[in-house]
N, C-alpha and C. Protein backbone atom coordinates (compact mmCIF):
# COMPACT_ATOMS: atom_id res chain seq x y z
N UNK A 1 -12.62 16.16 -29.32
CA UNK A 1 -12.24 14.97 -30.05
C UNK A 1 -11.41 15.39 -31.26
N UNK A 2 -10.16 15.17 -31.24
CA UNK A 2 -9.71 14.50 -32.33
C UNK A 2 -9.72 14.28 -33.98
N UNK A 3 -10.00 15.13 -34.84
CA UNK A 3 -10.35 14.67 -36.55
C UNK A 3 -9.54 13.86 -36.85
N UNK A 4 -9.11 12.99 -37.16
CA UNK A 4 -8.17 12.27 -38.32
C UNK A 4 -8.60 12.24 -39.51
N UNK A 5 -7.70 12.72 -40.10
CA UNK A 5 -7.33 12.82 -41.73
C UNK A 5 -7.30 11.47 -42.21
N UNK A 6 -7.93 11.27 -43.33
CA UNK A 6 -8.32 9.91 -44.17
C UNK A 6 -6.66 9.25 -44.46
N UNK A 7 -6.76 8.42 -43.91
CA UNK A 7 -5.22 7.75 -44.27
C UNK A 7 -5.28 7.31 -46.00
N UNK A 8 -3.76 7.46 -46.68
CA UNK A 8 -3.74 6.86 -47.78
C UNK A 8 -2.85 5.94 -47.50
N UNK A 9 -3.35 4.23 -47.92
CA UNK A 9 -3.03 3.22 -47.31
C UNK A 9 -2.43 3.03 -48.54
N UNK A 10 -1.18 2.29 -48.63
CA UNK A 10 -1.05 1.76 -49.88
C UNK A 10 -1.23 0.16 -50.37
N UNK A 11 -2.12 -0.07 -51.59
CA UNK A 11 -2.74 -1.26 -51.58
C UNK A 11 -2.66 -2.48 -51.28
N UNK A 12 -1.68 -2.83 -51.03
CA UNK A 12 -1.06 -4.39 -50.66
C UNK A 12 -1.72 -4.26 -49.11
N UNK A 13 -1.69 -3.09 -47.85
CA UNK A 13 -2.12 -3.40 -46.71
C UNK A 13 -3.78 -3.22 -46.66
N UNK A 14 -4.05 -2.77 -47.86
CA UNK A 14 -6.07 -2.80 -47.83
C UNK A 14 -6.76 -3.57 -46.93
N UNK A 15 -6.99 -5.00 -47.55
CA UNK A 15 -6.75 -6.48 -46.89
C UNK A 15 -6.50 -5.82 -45.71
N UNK A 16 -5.47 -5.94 -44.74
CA UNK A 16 -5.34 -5.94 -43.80
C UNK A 16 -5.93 -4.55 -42.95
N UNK A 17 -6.05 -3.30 -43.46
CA UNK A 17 -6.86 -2.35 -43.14
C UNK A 17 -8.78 -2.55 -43.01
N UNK A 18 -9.00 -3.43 -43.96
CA UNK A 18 -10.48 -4.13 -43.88
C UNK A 18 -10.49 -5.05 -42.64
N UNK A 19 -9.70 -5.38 -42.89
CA UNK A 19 -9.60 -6.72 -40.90
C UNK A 19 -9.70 -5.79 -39.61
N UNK A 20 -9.06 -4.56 -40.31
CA UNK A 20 -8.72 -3.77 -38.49
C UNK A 20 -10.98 -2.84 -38.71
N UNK A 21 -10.83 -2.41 -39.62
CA UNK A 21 -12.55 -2.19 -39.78
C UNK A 21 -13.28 -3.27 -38.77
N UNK A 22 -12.78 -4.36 -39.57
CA UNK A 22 -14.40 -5.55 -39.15
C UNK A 22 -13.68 -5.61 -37.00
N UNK A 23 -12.50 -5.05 -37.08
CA UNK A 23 -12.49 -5.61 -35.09
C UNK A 23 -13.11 -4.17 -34.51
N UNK A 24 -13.24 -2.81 -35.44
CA UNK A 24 -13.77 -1.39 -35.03
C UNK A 24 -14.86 -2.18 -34.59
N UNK A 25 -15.36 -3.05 -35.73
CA UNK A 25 -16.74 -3.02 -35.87
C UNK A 25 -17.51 -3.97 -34.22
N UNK A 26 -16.44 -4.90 -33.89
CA UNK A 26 -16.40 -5.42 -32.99
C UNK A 26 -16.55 -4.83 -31.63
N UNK A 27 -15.76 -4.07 -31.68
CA UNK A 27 -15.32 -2.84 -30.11
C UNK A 27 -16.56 -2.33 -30.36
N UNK A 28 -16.98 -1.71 -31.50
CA UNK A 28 -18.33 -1.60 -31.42
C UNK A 28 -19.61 -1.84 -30.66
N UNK A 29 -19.35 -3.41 -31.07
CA UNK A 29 -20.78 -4.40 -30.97
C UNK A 29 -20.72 -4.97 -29.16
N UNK A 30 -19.25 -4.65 -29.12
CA UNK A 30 -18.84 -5.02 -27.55
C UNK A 30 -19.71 -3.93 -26.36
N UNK A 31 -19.51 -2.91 -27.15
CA UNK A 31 -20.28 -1.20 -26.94
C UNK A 31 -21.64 -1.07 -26.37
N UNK A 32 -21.96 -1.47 -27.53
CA UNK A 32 -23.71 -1.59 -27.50
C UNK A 32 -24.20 -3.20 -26.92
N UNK A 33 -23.71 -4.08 -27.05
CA UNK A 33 -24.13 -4.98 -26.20
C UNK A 33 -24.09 -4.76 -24.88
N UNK A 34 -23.21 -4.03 -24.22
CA UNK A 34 -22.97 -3.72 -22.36
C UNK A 34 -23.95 -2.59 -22.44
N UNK A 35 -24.15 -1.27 -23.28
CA UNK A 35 -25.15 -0.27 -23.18
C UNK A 35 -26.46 -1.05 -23.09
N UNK A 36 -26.72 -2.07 -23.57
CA UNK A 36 -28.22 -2.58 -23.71
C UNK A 36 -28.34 -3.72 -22.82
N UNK A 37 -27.42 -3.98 -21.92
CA UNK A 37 -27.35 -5.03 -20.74
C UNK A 37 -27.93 -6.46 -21.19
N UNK A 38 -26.96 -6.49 -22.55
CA UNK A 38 -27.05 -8.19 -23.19
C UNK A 38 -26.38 -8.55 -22.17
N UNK A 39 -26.80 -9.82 -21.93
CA UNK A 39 -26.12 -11.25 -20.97
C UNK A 39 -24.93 -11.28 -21.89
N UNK A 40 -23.84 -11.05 -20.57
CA UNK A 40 -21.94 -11.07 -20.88
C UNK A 40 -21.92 -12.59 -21.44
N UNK A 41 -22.11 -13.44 -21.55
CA UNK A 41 -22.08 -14.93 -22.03
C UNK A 41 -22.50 -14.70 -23.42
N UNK A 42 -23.62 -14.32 -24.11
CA UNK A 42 -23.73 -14.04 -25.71
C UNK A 42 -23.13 -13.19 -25.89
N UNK A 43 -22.48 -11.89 -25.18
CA UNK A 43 -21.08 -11.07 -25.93
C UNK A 43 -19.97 -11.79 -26.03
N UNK A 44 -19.45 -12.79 -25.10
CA UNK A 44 -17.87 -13.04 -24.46
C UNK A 44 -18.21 -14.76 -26.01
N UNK A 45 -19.47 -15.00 -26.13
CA UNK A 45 -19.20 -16.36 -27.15
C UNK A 45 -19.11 -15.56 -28.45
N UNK A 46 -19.46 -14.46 -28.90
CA UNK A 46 -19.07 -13.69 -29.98
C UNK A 46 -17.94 -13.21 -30.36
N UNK A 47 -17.27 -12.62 -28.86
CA UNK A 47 -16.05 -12.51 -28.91
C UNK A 47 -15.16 -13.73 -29.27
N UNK A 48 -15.47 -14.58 -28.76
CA UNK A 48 -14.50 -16.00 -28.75
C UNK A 48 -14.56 -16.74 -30.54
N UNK A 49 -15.59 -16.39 -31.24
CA UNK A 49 -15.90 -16.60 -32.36
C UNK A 49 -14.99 -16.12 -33.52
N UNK A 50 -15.04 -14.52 -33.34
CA UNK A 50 -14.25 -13.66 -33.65
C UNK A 50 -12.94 -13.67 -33.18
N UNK A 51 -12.23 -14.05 -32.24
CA UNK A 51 -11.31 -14.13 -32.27
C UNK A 51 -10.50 -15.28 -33.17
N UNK A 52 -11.16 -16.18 -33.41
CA UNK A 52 -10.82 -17.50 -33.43
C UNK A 52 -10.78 -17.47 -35.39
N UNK A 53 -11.72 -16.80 -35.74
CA UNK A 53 -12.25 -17.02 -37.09
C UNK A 53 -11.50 -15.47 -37.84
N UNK A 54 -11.31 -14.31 -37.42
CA UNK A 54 -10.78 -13.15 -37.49
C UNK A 54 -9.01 -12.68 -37.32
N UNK A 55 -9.37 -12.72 -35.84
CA UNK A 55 -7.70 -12.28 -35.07
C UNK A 55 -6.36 -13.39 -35.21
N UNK A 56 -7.04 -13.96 -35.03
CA UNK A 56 -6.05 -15.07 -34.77
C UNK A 56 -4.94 -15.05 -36.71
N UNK A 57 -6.37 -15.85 -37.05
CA UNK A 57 -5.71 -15.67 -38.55
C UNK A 57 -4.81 -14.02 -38.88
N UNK A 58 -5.47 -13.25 -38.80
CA UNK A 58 -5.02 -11.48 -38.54
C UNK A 58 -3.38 -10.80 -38.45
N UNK A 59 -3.61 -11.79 -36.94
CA UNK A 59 -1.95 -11.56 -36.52
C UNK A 59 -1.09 -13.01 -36.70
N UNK A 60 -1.41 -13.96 -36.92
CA UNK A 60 -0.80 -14.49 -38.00
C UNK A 60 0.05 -14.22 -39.12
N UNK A 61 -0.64 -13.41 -39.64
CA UNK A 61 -0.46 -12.71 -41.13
C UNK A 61 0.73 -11.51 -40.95
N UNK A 62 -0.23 -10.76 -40.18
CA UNK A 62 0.62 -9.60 -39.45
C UNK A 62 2.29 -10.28 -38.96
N UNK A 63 2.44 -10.79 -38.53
CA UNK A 63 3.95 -11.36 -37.94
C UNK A 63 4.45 -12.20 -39.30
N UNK A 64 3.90 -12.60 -39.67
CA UNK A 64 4.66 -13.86 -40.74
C UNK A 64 5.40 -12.67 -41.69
N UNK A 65 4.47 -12.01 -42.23
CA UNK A 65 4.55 -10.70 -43.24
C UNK A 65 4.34 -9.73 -43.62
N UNK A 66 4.28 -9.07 -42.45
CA UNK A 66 4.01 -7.27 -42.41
C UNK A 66 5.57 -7.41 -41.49
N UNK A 67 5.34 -7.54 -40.26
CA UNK A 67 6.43 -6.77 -39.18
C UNK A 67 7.64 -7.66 -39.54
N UNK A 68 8.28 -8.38 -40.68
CA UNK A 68 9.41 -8.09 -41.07
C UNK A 68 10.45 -7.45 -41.78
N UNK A 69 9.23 -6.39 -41.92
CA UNK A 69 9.31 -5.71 -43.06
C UNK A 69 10.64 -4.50 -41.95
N UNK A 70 9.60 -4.58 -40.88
CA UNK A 70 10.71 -3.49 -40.41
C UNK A 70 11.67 -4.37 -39.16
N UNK A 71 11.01 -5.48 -38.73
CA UNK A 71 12.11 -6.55 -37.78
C UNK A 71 11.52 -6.40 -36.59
N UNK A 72 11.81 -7.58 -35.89
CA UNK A 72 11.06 -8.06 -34.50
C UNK A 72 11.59 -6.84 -33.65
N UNK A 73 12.69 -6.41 -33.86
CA UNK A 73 13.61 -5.89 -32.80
C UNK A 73 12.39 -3.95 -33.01
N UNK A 74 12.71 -3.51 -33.81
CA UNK A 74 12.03 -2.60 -34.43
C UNK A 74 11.11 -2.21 -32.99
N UNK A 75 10.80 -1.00 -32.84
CA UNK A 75 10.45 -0.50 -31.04
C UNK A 75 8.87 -0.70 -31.45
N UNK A 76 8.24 0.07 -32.76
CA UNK A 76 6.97 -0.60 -33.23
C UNK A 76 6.49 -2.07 -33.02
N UNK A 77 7.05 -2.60 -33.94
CA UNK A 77 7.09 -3.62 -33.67
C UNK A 77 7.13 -4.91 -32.77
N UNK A 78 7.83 -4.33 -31.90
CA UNK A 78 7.78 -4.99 -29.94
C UNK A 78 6.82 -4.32 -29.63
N UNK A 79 5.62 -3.70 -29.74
CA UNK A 79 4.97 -3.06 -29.06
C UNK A 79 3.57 -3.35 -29.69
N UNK A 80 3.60 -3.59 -31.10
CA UNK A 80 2.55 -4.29 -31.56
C UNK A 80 2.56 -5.62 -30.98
N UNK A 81 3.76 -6.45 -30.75
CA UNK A 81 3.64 -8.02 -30.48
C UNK A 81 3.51 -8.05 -29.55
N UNK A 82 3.46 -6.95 -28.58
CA UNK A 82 3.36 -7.16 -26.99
C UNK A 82 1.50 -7.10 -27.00
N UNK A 83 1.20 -5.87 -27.82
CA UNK A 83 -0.50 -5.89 -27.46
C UNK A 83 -1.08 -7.08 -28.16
N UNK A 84 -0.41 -8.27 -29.29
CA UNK A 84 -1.06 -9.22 -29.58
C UNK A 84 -1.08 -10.39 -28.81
N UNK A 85 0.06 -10.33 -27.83
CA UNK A 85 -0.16 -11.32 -26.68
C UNK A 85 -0.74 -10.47 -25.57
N UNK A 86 -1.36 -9.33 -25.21
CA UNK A 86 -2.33 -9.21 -24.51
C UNK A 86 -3.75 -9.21 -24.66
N UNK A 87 -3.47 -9.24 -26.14
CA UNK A 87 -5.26 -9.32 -26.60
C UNK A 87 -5.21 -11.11 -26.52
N UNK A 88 -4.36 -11.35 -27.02
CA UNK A 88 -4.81 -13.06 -27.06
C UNK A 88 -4.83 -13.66 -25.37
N UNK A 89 -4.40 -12.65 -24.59
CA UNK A 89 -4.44 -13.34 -23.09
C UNK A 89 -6.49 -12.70 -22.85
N UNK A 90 -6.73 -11.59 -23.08
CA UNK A 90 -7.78 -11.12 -22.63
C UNK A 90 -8.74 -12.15 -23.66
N UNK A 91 -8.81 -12.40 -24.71
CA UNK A 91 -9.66 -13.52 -25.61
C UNK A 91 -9.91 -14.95 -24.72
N UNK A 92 -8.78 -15.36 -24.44
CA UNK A 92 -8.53 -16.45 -24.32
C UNK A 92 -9.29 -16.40 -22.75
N UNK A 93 -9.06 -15.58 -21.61
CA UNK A 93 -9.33 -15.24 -20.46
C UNK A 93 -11.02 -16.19 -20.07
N UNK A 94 -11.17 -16.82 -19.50
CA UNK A 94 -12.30 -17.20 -18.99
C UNK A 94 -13.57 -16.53 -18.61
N UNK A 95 -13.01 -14.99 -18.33
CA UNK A 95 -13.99 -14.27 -17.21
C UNK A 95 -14.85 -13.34 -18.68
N UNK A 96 -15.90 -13.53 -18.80
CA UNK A 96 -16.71 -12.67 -19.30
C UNK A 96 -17.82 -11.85 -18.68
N UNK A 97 -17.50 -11.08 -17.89
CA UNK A 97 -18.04 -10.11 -16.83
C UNK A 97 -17.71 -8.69 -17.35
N UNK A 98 -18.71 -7.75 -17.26
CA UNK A 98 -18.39 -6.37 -17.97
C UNK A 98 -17.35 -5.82 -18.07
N UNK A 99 -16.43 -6.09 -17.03
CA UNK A 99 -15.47 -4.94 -16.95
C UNK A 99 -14.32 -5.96 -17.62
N UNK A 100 -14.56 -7.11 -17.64
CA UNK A 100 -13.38 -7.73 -18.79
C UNK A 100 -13.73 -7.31 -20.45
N UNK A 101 -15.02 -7.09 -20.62
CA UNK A 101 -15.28 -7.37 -22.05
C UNK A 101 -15.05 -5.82 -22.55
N UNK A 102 -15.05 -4.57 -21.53
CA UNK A 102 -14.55 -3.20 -21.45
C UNK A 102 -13.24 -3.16 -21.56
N UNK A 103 -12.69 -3.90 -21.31
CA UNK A 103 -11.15 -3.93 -21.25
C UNK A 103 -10.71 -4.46 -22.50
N UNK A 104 -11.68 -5.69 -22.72
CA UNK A 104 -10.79 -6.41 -23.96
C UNK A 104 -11.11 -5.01 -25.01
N UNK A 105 -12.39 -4.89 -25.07
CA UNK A 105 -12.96 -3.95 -25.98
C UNK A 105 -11.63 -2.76 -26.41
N UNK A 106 -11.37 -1.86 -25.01
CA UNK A 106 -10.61 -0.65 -25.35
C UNK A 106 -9.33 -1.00 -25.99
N UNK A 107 -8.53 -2.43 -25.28
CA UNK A 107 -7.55 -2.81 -25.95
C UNK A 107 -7.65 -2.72 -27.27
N UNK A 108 -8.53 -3.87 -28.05
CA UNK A 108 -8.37 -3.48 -29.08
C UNK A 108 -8.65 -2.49 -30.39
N UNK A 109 -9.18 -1.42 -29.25
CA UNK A 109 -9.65 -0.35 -30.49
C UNK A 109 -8.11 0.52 -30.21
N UNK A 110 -7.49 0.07 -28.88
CA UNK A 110 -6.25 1.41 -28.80
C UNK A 110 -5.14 0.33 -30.28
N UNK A 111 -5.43 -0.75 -30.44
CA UNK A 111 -4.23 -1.59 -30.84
C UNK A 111 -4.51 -0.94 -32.34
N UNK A 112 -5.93 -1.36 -32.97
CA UNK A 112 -5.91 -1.02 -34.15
C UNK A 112 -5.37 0.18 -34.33
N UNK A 113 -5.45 1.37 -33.86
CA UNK A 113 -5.85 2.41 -33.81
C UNK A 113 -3.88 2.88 -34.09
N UNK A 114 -3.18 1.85 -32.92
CA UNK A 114 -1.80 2.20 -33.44
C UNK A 114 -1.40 1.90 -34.49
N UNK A 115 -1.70 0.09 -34.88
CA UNK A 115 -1.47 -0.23 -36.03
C UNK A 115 -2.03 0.60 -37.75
N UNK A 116 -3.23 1.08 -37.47
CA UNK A 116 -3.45 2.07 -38.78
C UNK A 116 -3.14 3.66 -38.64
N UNK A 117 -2.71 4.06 -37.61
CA UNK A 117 -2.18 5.41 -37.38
C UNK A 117 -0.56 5.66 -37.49
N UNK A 118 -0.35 4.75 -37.20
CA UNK A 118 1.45 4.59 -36.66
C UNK A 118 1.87 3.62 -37.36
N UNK A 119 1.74 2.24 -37.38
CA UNK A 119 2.81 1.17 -37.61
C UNK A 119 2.41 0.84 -39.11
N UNK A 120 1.34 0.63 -39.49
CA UNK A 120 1.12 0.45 -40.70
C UNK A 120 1.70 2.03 -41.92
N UNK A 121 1.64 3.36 -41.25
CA UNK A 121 2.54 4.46 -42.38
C UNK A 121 3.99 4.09 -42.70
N UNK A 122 4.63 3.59 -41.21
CA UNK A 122 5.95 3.09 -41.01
C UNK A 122 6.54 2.07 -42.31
N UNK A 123 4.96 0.78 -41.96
CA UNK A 123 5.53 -0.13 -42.87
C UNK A 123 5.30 0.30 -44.58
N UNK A 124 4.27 0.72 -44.75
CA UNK A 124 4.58 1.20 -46.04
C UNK A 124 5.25 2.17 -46.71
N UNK A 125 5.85 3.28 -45.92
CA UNK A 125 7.28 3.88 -45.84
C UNK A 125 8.23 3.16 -46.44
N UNK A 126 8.60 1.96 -45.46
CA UNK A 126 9.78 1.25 -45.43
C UNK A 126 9.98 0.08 -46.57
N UNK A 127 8.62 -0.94 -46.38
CA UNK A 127 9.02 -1.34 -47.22
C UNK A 127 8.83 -1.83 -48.80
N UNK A 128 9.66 -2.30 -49.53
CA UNK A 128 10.08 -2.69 -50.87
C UNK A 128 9.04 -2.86 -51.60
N UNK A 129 8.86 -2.94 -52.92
CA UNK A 129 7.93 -3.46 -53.66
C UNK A 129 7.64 -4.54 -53.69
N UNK A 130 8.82 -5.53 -53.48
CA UNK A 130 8.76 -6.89 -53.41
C UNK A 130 8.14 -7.44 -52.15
N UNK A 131 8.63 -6.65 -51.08
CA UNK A 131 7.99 -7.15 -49.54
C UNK A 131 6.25 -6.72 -49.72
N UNK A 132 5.72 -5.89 -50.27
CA UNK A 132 4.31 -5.34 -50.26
C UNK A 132 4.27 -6.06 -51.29
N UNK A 133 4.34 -6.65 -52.54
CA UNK A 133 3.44 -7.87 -52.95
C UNK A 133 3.51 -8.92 -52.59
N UNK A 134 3.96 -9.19 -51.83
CA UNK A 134 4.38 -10.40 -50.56
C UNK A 134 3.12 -10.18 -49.77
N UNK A 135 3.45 -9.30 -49.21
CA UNK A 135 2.17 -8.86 -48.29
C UNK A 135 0.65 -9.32 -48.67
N UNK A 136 0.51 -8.30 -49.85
CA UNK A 136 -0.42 -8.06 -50.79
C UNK A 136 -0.65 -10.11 -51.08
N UNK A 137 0.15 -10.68 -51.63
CA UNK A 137 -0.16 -11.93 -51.64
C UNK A 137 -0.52 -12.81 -50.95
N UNK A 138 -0.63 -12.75 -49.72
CA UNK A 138 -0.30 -13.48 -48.29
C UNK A 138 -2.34 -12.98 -47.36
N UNK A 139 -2.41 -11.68 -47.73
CA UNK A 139 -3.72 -11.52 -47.32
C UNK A 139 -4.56 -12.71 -47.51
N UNK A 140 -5.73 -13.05 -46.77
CA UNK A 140 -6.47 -14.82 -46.59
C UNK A 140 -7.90 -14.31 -46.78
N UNK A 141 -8.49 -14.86 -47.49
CA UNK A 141 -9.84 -14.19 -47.78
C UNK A 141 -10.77 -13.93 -46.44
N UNK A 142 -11.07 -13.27 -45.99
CA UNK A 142 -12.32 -12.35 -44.63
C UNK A 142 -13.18 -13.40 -44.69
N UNK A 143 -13.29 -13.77 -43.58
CA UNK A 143 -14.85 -14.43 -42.88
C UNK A 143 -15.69 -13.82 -43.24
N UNK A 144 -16.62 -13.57 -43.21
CA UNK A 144 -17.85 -12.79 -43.09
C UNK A 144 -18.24 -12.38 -41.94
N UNK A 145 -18.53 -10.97 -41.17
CA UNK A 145 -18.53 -10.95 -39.55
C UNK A 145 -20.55 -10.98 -39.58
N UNK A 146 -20.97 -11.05 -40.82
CA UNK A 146 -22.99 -10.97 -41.34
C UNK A 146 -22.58 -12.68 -40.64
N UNK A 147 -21.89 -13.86 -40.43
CA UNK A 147 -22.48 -15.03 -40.39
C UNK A 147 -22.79 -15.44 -39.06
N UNK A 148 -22.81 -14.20 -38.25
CA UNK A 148 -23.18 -14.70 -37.28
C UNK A 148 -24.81 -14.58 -36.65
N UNK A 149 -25.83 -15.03 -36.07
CA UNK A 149 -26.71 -15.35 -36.12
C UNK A 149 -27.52 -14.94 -34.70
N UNK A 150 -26.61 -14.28 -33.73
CA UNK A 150 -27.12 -13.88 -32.38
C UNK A 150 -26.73 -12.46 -32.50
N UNK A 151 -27.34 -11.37 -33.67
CA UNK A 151 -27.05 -10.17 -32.91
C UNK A 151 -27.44 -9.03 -32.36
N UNK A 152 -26.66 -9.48 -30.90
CA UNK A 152 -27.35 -9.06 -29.63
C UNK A 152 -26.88 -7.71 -29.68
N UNK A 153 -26.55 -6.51 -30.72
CA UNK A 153 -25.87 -5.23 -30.58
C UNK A 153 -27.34 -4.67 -31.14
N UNK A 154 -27.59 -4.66 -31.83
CA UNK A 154 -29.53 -4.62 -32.49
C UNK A 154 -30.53 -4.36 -31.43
């Protein structure tokens, strides 16, 4: 395995580095709910919770005002927006049966995983002071992922 070196994020993407945490924390809980053979119906309504109350808002944010920083066209950038319309197809997806909620799961730990390894050094590379307190301004205060009340990862 792999070490990674502690990223130094620069502060305007914090906020948005705390969002990609709370979906670890998710892929997580996706983890240990299939290891402990929770009923796929209380994982897949957690998931749907989280998506709805988390992601959604997330990449929202992410497109309005991070990835113009470097432009739609940008090869990052097409490649982040491609895995946010495949995570929102696997969310949205009806089937909550193991090997979907394995799938959604790996997706999004490979997505974060580009976005805080790769696309997020890029964007704070690139851009401006003015575009990162933009950023920095635009972050939406975190749900709480404690408000949920079934957890079946325990």
């Amino acid at each position: 395995m792999t070490k990674h070196q502690p990223i130094k994020r620069h502060q305007s993407l914090h906020g948005l580095s705390k969002d990609h945490h709370q979906g670890l924390l998710l892929c997580f809980k996706i983890r240990q709910g299939i290891k402990m053979g929770v009923e796929e119906k209380r994982i897949k309504k957690y998931c749907n919770w989280f998506w709805k109350e988390h992601l959604v808002p997330h990449f929202q944010e992410e497109e309005r005002f991070v990835f113009p920083v470097l432009g739609n066209d940008h090869e990052m950038v097409r490649q982040a927006l491609e895995e946010h319309q495949i995570l929102k197809d696997l969310f949205n997806a009806s089937k909550s049966d193991y090997d979907h909620l394995n799938q959604l799961e790996r997706q999004l730990e490979a997505h974060i995983r580009f976005e805080e390894r790769v696309l997020f050094n890029e964007i704070q590379d690139t851009a401006t002071a003015d575009q990162l307190t933009i950023i920095a301004q635009h972050h939406g205060k975190a749900t709480s992922c404690e408000d949920w009340e079934d957890e079946f990862w325990k």
